[in-house]
PDB file of N, CA and C in Angstrom:
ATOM      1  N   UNK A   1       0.840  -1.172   0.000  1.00  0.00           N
ATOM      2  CA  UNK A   1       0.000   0.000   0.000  1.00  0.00           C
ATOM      3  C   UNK A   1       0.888   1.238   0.000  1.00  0.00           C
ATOM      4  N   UNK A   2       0.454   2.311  -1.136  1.00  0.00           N
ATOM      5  CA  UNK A   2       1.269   3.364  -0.970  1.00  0.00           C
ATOM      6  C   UNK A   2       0.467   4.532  -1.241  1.00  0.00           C
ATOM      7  N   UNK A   3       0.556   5.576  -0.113  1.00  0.00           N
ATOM      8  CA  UNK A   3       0.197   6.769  -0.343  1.00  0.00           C
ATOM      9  C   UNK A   3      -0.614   7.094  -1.439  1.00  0.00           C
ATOM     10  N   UNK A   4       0.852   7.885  -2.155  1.00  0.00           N
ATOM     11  CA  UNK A   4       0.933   8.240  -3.499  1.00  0.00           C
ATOM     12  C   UNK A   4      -0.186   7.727  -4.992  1.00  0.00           C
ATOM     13  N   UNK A   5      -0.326   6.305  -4.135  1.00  0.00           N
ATOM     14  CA  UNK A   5      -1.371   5.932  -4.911  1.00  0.00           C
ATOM     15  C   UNK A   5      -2.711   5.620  -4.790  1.00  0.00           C
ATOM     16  N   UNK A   6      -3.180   6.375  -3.420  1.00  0.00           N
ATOM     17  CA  UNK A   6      -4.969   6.389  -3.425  1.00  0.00           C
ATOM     18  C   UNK A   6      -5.362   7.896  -4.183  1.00  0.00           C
ATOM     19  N   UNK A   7      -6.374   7.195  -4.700  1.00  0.00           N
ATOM     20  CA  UNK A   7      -6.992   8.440  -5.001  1.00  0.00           C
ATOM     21  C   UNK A   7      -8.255   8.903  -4.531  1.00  0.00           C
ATOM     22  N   UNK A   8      -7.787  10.599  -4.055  1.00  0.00           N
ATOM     23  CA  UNK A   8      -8.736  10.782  -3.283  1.00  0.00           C
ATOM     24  C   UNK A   8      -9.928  11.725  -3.667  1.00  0.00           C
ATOM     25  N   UNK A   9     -10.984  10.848  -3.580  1.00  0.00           N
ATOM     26  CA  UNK A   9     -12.372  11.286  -3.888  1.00  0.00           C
ATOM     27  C   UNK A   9     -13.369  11.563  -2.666  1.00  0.00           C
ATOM     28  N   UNK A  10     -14.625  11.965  -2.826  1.00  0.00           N
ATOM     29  CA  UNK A  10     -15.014  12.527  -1.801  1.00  0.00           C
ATOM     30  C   UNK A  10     -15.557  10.951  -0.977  1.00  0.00           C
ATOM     31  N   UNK A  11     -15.899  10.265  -1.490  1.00  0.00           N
ATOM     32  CA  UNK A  11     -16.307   8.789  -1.070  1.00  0.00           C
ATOM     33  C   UNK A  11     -15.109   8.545  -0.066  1.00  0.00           C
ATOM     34  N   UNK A  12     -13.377   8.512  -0.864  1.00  0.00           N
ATOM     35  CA  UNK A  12     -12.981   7.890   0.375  1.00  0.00           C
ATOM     36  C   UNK A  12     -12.347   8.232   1.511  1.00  0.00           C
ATOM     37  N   UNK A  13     -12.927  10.217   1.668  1.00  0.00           N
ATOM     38  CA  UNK A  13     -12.725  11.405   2.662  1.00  0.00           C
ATOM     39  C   UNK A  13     -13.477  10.786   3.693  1.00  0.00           C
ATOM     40  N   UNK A  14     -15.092  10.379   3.009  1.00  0.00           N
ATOM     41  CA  UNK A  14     -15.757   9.823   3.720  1.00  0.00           C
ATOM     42  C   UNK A  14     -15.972   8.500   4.692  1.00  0.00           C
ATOM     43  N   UNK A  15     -15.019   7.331   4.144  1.00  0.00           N
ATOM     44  CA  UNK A  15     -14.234   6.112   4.492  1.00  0.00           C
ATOM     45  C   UNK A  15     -13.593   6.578   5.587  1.00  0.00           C
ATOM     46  N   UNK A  16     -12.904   7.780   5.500  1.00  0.00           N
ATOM     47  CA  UNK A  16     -11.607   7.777   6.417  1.00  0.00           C
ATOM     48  C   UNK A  16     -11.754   8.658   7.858  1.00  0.00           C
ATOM     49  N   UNK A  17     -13.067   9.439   7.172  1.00  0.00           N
ATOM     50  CA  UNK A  17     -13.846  10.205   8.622  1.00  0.00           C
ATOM     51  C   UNK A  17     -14.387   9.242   9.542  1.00  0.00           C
ATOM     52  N   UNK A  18     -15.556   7.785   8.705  1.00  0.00           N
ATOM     53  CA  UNK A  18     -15.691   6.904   9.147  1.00  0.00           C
ATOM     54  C   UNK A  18     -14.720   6.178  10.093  1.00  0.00           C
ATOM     55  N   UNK A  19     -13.846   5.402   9.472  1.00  0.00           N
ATOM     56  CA  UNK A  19     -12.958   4.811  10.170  1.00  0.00           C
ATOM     57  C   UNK A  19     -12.326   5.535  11.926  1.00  0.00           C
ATOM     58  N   UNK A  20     -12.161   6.856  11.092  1.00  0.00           N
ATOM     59  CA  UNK A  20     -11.461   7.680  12.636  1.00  0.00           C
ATOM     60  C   UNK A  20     -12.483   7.730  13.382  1.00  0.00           C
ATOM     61  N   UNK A  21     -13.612   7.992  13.159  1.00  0.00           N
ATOM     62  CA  UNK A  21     -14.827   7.747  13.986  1.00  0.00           C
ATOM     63  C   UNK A  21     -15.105   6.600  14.789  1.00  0.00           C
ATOM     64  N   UNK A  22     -14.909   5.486  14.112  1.00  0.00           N
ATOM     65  CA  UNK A  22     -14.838   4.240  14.479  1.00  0.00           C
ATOM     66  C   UNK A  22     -14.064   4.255  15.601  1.00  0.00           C
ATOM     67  N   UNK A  23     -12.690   4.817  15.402  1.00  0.00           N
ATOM     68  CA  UNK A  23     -11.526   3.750  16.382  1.00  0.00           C
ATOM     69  C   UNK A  23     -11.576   5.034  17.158  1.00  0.00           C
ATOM     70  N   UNK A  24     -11.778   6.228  17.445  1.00  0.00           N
ATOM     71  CA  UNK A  24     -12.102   6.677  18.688  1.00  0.00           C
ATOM     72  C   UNK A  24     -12.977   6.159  19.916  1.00  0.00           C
ATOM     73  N   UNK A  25     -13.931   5.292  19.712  1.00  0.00           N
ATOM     74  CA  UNK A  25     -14.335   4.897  21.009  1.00  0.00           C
ATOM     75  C   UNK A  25     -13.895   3.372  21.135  1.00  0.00           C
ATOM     76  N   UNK A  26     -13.255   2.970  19.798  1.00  0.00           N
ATOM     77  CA  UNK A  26     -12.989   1.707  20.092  1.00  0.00           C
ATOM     78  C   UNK A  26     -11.591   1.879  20.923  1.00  0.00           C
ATOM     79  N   UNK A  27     -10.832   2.322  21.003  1.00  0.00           N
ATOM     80  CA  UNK A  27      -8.898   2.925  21.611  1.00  0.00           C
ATOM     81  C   UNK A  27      -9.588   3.409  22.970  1.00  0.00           C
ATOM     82  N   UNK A  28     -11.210   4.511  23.231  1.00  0.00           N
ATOM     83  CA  UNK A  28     -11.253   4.210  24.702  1.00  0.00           C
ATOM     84  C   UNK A  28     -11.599   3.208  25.519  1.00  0.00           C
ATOM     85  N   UNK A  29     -12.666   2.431  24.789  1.00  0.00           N
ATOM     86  CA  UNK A  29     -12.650   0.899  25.777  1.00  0.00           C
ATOM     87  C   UNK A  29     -11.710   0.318  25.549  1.00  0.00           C
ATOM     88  N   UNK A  30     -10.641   0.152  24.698  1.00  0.00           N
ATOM     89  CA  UNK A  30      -9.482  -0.796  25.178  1.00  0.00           C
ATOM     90  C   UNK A  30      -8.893   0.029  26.160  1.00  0.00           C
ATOM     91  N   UNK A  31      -8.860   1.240  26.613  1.00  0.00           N
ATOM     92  CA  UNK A  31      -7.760   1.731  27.669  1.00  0.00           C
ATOM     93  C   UNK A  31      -9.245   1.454  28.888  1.00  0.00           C
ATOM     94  N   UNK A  32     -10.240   1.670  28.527  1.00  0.00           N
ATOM     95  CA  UNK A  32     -10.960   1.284  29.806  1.00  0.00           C
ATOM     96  C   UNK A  32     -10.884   0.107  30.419  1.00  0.00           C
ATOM     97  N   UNK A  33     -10.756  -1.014  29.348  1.00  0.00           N
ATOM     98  CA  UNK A  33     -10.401  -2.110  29.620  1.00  0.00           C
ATOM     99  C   UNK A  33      -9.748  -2.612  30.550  1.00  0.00           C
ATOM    100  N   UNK A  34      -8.421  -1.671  30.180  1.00  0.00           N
ATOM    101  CA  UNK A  34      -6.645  -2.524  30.607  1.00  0.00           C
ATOM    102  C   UNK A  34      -6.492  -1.638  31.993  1.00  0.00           C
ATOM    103  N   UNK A  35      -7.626  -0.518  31.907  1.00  0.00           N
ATOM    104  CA  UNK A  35      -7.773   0.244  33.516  1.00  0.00           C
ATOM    105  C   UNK A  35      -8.318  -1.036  34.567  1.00  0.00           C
ATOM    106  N   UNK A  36      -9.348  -1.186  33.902  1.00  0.00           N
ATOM    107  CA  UNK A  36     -10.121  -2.697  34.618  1.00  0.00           C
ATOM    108  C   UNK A  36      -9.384  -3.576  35.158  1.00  0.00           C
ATOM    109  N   UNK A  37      -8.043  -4.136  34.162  1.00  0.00           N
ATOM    110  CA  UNK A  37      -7.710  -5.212  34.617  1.00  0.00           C
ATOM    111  C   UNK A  37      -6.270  -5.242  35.148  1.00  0.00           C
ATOM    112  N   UNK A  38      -5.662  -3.782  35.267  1.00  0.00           N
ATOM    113  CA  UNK A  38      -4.755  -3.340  36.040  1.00  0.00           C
ATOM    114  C   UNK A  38      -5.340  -2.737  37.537  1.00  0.00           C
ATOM    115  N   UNK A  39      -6.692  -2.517  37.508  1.00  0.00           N
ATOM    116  CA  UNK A  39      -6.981  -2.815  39.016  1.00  0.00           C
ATOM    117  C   UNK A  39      -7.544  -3.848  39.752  1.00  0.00           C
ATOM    118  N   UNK A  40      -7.561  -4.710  39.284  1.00  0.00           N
ATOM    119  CA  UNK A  40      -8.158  -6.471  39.679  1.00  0.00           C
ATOM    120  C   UNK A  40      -6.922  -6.790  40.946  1.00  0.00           C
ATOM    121  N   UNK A  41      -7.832  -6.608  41.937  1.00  0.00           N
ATOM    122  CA  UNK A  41      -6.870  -7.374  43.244  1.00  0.00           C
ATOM    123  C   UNK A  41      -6.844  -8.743  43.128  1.00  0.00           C
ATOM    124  N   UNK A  42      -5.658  -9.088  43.869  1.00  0.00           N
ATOM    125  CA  UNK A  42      -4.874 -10.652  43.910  1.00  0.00           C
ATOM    126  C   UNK A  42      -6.227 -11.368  43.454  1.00  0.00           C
ATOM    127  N   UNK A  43      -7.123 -11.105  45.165  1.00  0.00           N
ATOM    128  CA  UNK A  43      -8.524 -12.251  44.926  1.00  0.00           C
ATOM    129  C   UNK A  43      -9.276 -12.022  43.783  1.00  0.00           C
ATOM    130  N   UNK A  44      -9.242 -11.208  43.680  1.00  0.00           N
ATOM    131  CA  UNK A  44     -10.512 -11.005  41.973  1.00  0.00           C
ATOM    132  C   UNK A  44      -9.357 -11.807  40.599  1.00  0.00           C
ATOM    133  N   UNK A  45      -7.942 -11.538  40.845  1.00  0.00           N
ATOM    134  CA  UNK A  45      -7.728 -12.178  39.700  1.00  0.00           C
ATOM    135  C   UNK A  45      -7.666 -13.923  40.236  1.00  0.00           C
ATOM    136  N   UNK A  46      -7.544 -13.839  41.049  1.00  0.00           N
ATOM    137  CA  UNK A  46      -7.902 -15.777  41.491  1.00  0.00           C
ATOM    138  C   UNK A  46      -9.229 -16.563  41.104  1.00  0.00           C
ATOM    139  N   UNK A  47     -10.323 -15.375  41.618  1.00  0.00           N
ATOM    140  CA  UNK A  47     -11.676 -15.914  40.955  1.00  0.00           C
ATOM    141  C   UNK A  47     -11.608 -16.094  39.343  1.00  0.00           C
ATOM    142  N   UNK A  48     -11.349 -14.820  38.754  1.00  0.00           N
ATOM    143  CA  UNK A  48     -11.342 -15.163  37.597  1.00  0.00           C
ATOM    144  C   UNK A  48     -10.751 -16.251  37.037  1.00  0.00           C
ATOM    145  N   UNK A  49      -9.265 -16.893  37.341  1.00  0.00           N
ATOM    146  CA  UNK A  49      -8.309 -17.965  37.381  1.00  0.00           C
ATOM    147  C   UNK A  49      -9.227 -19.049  37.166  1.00  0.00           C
ATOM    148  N   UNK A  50      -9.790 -19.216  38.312  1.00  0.00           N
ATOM    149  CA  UNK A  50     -11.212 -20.637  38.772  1.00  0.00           C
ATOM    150  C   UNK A  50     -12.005 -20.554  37.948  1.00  0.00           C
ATOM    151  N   UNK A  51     -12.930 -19.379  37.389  1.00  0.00           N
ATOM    152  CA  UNK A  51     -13.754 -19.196  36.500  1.00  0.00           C
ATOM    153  C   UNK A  51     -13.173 -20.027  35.478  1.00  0.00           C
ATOM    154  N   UNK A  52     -12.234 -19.397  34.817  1.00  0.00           N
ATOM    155  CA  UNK A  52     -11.812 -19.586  33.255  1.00  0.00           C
ATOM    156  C   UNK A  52     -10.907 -21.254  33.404  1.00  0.00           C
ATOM    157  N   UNK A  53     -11.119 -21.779  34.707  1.00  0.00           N
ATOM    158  CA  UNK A  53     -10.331 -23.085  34.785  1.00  0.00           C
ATOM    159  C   UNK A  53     -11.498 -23.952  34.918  1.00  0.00           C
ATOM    160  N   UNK A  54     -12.279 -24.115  35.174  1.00  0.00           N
ATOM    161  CA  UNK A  54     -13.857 -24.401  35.419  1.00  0.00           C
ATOM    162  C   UNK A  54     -14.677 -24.124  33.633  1.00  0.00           C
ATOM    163  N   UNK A  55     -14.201 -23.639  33.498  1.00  0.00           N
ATOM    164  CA  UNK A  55     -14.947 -23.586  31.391  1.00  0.00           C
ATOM    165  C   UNK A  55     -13.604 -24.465  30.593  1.00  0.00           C
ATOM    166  N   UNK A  56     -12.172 -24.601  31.368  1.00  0.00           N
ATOM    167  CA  UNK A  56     -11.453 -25.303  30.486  1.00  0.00           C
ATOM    168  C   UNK A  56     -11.593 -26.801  30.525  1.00  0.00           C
ATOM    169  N   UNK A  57     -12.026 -27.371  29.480  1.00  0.00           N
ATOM    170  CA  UNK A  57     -12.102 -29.208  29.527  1.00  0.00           C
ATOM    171  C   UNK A  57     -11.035 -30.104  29.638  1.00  0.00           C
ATOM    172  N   UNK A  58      -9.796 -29.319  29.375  1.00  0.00           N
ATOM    173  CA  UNK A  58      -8.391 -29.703  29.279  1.00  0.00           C
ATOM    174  C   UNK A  58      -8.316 -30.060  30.949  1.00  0.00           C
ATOM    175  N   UNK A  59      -8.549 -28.779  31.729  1.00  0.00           N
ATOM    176  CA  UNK A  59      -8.331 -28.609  33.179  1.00  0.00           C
ATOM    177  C   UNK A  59      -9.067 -29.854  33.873  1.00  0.00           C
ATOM    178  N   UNK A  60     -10.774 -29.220  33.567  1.00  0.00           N
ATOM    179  CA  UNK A  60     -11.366 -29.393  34.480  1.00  0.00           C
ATOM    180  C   UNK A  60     -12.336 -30.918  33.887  1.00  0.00           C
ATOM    181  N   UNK A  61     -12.716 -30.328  32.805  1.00  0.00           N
ATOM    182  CA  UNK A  61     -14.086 -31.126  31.958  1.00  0.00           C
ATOM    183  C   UNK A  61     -15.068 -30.966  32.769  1.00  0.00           C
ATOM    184  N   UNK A  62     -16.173 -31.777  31.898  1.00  0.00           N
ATOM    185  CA  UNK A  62     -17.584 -31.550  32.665  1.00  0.00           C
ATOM    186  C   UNK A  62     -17.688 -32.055  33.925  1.00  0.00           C
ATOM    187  N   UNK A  63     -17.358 -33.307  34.132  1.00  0.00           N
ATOM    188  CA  UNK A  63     -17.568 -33.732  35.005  1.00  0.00           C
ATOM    189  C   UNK A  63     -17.047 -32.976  36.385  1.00  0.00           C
ATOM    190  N   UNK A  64     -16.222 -32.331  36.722  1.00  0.00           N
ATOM    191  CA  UNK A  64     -15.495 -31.252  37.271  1.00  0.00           C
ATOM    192  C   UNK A  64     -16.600 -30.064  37.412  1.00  0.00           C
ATOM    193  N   UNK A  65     -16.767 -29.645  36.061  1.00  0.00           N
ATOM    194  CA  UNK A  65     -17.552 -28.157  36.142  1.00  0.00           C
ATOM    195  C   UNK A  65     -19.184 -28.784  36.819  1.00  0.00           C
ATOM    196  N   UNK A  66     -19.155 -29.898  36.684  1.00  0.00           N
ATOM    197  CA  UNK A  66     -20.413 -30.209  37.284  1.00  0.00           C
ATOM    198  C   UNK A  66     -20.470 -30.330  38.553  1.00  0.00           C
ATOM    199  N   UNK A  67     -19.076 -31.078  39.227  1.00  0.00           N
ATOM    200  CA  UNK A  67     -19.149 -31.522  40.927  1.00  0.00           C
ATOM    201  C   UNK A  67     -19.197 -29.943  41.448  1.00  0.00           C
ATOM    202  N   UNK A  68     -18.418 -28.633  40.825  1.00  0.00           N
ATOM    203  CA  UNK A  68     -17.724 -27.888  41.507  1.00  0.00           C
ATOM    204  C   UNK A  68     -19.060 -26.566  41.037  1.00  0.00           C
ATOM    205  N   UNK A  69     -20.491 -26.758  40.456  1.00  0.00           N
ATOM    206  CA  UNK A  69     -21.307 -26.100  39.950  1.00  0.00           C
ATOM    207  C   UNK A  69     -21.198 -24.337  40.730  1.00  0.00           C
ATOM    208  N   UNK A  70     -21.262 -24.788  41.928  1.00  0.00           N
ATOM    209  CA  UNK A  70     -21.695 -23.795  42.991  1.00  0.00           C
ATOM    210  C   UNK A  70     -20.600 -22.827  42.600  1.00  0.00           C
ATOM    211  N   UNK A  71     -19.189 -22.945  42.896  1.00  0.00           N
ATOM    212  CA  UNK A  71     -18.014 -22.357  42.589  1.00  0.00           C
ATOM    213  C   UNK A  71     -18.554 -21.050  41.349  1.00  0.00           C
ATOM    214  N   UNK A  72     -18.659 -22.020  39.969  1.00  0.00           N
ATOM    215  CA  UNK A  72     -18.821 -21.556  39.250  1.00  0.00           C
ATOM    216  C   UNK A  72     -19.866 -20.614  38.938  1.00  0.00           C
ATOM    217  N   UNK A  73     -21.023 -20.686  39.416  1.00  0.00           N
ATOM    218  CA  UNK A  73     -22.105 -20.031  39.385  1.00  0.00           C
ATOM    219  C   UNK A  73     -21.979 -18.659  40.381  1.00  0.00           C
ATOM    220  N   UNK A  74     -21.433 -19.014  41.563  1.00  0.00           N
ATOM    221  CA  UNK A  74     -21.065 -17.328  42.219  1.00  0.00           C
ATOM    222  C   UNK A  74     -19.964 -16.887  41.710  1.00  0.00           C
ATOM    223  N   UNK A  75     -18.715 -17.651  40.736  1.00  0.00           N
ATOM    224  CA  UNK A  75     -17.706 -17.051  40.702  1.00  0.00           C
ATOM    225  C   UNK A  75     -18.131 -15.730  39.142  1.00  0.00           C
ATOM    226  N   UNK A  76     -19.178 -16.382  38.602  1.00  0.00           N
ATOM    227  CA  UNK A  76     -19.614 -15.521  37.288  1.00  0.00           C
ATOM    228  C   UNK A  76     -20.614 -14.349  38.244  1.00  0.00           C
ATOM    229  N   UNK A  77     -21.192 -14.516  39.084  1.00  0.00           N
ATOM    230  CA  UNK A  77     -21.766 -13.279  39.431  1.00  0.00           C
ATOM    231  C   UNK A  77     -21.091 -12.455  40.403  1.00  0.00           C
ATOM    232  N   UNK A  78     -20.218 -13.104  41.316  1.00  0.00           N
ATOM    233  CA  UNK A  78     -18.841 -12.182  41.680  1.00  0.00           C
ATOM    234  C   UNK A  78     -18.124 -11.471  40.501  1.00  0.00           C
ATOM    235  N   UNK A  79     -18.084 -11.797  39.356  1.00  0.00           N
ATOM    236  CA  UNK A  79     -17.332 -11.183  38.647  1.00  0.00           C
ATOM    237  C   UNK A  79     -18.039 -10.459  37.917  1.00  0.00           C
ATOM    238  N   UNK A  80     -19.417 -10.586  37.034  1.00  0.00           N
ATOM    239  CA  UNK A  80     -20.451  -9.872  37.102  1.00  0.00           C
ATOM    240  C   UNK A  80     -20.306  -8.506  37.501  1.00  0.00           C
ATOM    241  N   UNK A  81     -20.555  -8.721  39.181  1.00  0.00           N
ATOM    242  CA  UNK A  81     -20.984  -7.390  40.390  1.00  0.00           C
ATOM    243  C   UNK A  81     -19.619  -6.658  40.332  1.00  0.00           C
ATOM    244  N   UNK A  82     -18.481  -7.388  39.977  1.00  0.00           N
ATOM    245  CA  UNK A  82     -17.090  -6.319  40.233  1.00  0.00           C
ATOM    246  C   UNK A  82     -17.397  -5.801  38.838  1.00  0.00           C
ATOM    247  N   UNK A  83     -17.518  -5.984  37.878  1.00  0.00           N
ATOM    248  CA  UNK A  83     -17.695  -5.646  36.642  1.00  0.00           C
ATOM    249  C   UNK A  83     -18.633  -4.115  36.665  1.00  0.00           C
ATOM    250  N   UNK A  84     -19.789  -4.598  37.320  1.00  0.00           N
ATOM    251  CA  UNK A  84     -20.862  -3.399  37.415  1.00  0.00           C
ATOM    252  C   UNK A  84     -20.251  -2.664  38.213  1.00  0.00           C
ATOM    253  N   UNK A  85     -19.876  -2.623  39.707  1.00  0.00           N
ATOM    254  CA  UNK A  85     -19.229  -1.817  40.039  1.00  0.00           C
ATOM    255  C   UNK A  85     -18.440  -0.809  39.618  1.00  0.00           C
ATOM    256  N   UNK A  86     -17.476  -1.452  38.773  1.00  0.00           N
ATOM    257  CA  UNK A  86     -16.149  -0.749  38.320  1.00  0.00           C
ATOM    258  C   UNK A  86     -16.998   0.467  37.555  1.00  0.00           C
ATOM    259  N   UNK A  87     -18.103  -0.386  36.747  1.00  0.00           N
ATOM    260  CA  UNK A  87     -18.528   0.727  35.699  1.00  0.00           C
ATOM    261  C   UNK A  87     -19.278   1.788  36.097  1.00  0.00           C
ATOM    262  N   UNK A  88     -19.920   1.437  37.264  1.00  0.00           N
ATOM    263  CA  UNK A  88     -21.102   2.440  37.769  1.00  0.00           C
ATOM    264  C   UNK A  88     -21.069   2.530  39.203  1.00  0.00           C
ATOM    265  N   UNK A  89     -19.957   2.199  39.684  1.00  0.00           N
ATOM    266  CA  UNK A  89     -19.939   2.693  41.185  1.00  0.00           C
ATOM    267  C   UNK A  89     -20.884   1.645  41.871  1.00  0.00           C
ATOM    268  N   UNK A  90     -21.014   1.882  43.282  1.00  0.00           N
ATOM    269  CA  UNK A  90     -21.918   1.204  43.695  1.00  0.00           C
ATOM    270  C   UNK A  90     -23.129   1.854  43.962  1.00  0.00           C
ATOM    271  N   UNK A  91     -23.725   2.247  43.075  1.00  0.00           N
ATOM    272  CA  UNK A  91     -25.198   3.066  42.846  1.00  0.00           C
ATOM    273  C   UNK A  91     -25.570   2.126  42.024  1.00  0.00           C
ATOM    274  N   UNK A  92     -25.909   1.064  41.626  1.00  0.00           N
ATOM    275  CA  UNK A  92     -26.125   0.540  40.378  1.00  0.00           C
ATOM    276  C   UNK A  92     -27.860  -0.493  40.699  1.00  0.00           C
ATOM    277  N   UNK A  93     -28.584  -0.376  40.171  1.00  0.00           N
ATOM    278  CA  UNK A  93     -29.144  -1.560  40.327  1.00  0.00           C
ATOM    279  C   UNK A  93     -30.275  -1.595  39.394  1.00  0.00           C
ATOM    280  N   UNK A  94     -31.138  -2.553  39.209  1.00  0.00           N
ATOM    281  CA  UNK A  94     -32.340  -3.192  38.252  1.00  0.00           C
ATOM    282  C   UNK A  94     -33.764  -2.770  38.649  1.00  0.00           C
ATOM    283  N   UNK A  95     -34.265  -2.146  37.949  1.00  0.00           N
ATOM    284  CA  UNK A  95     -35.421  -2.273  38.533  1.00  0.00           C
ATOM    285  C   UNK A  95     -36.661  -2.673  37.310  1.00  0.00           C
ATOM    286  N   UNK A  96     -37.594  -3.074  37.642  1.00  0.00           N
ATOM    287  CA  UNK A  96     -38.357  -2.898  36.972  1.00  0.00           C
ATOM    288  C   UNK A  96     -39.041  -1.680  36.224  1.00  0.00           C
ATOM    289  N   UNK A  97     -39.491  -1.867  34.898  1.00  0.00           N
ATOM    290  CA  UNK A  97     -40.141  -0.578  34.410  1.00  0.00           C
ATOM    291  C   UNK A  97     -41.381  -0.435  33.632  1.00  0.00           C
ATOM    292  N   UNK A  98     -42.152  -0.303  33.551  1.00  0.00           N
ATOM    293  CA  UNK A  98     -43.564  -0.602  33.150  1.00  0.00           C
ATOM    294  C   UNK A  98     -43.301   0.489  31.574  1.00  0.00           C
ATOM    295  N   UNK A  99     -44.311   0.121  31.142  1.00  0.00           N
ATOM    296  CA  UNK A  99     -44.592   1.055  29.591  1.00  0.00           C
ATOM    297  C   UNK A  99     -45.045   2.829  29.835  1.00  0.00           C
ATOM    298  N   UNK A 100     -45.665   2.447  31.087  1.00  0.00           N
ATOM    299  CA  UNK A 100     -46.213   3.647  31.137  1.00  0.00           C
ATOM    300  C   UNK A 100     -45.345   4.750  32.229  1.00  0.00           C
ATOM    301  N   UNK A 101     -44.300   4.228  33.166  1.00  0.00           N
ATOM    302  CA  UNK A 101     -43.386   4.864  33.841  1.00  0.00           C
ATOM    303  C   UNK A 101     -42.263   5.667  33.056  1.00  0.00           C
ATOM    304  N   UNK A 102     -41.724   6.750  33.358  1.00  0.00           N
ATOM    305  CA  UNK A 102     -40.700   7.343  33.587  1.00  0.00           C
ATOM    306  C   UNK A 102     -39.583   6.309  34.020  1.00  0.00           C
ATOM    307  N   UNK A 103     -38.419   7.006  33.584  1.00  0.00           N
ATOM    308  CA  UNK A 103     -37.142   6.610  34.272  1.00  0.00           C
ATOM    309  C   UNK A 103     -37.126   6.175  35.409  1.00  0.00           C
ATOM    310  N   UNK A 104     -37.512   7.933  36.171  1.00  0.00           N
ATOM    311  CA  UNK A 104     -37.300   8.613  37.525  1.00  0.00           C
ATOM    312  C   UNK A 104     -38.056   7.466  38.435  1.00  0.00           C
ATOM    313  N   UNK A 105     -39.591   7.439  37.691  1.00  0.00           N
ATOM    314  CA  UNK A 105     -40.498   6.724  38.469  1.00  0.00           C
ATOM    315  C   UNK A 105     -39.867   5.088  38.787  1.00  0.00           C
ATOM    316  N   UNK A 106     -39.242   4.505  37.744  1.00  0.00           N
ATOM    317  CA  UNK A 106     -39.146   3.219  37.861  1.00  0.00           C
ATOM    318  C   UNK A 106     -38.001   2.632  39.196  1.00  0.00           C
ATOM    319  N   UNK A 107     -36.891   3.980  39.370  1.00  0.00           N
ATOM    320  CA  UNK A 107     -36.207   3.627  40.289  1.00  0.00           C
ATOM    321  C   UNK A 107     -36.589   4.553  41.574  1.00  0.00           C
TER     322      UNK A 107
END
C-alpha cells in the first residue's frame, strides 16, 4: 500500500472520517479495559483464574464443572458485580419498568 497511490475522492474522505470515527471509542474501551484489569486485586484475579479453569475441559471437563457447579455459578456473578461496580460505582441496580413509567419513576 502506498500513499501516493490512493486516489482521493469525496467517497474515500468519507471512508476515512468513518474509520477515525470508528476507532475513537474503540482505543477508549481498550484503555478502559486494561484500567479494569490493572486494578483487579490478587482475589478477583484468582476468581477469575477458577472461572476460566472451570470452562477449560483440558483442566477441568464436565464432570469437574459439574461436581464444583456452585463455585462456578457465584464465581460468574462475583465477577459480574465487580464488573458493574467498576462501571457504575456502587449506585447501580435493576429495577423494573412498566410502559407507562418514567425513568425517575421506575427507580
Amino acid at each position: 500500500f502506498k500513499l501516493d497511490q490512493v486516489e482521493f475522492t469525496p467517497q474515500n474522505a468519507i471512508v476515512a472520517v468513518a474509520c477515525i470515527a470508528v476507532a475513537k471509542p474503540v482505543l477508549q474501551g481498550l484503555g478502559q479495559t486494561l484500567t479494569l484489569i490493572g486494578s483487579l486485586t490478587g482475589r478477583q484475579q484468582g476468581r477469575i483464574n477458577k472461572y476460566n479453569e472451570l470452562h477449560s475441559d483440558e483442566k477441568t471437563g464436565v464432570e469437574g464443572r459439574n461436581d464444583d457447579y456452585t463455585t462456578l455459578v457465584d464465581s460468574y456473578y462475583d465477577l459480574a458485580t465487580d464488573f458493574y461496580e467498576w462501571g457504575w460505582g456502587s449506585c447501580f441496580h435493576f429495577a423494573t419498568r412498566f410502559s407507562w413509567e418514567t425513568f425517575r419513576d421506575s427507580i
